[in-house]
Protein backbone atom coordinates (compact mmCIF):
# COMPACT_ATOMS: atom_id res chain seq x y z
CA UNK A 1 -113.41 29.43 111.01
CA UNK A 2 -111.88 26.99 113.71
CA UNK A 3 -114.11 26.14 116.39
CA UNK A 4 -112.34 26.58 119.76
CA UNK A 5 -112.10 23.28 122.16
CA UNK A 6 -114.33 24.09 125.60
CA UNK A 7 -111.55 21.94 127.60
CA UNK A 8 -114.13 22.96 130.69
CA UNK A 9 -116.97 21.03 129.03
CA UNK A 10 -114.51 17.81 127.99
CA UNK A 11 -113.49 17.83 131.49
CA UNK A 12 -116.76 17.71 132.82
CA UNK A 13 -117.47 14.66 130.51
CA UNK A 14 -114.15 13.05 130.87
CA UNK A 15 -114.22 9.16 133.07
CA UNK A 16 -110.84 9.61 134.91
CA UNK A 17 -110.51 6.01 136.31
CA UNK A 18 -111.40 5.21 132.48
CA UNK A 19 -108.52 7.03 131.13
CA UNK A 20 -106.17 6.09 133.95
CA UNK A 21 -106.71 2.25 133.40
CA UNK A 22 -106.60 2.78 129.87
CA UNK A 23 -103.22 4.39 130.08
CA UNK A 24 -101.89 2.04 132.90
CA UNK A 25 -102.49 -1.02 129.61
CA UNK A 26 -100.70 1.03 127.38
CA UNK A 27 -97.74 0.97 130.05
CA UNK A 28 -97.58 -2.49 129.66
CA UNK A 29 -97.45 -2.44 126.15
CA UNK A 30 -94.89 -1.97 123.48
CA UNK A 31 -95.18 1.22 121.88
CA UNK A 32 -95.99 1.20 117.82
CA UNK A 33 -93.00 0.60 115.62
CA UNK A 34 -91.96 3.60 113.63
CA UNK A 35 -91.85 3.10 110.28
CA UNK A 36 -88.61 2.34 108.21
CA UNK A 37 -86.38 5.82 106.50
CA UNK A 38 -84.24 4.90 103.46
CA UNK A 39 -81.39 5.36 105.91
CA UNK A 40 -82.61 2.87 108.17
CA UNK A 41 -82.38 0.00 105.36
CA UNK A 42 -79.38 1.39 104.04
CA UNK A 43 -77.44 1.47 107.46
CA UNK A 44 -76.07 -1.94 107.31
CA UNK A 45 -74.09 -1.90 103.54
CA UNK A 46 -73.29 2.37 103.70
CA UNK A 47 -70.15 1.99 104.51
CA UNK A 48 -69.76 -0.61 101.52
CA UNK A 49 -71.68 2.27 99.47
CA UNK A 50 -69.04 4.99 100.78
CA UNK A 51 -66.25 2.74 99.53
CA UNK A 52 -67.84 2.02 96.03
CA UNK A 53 -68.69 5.72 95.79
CA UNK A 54 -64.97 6.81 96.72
CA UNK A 55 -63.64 4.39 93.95
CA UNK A 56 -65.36 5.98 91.82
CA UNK A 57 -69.00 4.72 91.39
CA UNK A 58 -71.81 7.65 90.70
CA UNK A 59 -75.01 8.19 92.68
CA UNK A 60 -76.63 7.62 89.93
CA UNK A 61 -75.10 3.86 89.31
CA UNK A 62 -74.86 2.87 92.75
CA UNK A 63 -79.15 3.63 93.07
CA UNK A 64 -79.46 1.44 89.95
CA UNK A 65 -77.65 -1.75 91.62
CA UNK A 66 -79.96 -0.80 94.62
CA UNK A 67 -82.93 -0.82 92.80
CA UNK A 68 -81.98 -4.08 90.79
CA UNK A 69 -81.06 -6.31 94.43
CA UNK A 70 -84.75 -4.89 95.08
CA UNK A 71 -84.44 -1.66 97.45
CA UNK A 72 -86.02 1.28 95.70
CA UNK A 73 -83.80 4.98 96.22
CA UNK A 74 -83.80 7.75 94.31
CA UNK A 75 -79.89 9.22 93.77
CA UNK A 76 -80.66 12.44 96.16
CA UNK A 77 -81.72 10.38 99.10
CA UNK A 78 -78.75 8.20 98.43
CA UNK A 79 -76.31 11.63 98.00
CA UNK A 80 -77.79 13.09 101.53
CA UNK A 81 -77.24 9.39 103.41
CA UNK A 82 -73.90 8.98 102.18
CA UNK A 83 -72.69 12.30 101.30
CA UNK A 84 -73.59 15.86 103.42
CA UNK A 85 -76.81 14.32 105.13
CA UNK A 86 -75.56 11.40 106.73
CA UNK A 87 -75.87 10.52 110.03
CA UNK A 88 -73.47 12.43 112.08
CA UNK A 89 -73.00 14.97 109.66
CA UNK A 90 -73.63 18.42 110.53
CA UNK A 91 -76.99 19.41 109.62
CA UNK A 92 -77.76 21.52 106.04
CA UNK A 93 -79.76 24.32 108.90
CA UNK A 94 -76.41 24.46 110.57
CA UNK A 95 -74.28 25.23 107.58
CA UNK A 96 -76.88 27.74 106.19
CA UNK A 97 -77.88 29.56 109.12
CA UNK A 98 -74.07 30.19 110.00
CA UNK A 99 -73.01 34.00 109.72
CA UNK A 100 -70.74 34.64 106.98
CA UNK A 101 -68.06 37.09 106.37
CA UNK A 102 -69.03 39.92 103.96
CA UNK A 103 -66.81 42.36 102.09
CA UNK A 104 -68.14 45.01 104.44
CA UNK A 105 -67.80 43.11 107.61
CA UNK A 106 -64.09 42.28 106.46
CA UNK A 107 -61.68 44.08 108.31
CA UNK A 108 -60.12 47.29 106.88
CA UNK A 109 -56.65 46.98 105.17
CA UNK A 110 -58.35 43.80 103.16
């Protein structure tokens, strides 16, 4: 069973100026880096990748050279960067959550 938090108690505890200088350092501060998505170290060669892909290399190759110039992908991450999960491309909840047409919501005379 989860405990519940007695926020009345922490408050009671709680040094204010303490947390108010500590936060006023962490204005000053850059936050943490996030850390790296396959996308983000694919970004600067996908349109090359798009190209080779549209002339006719596979997923499948393409993550191979990848792998050998030392980036490690597997061919699905590659296929949703370049292909339906790129950036800018409409989102996979979008498509599936979209209403579709069904023989009985087709209009009569079909």
């Amino acid at each position: 069973m989860n405990d519940r938090t007695n926020y009345g108690a922490v408050a009671d505890k709680l040094d204010y100026p303490k947390l108010d200088k500590k936060l006023d350092q962490l204005r000053e501060q850059e936050p943490p880096k996030k850390r790296k998505s396959a996308g983000d170290v694919l970004a600067p060669v996908r349109d090359k990748l798009t190209e080779l892909h549209a002339a006719g290399w596979t997923y499948a190759q393409l993550v191979e050279e990848l792998k050998s110039a030392g980036l490690p992908v597997k061919v699905g991450t590659l296929r949703e960067y370049l292909g339906n999960g790129g950036h800018g491309a409409k989102s996979k909840a979008t498509r599936r959550n979209r209403k579709r047409r069904t023989l009985s919501a087709a209009p009569a005379g079909r």
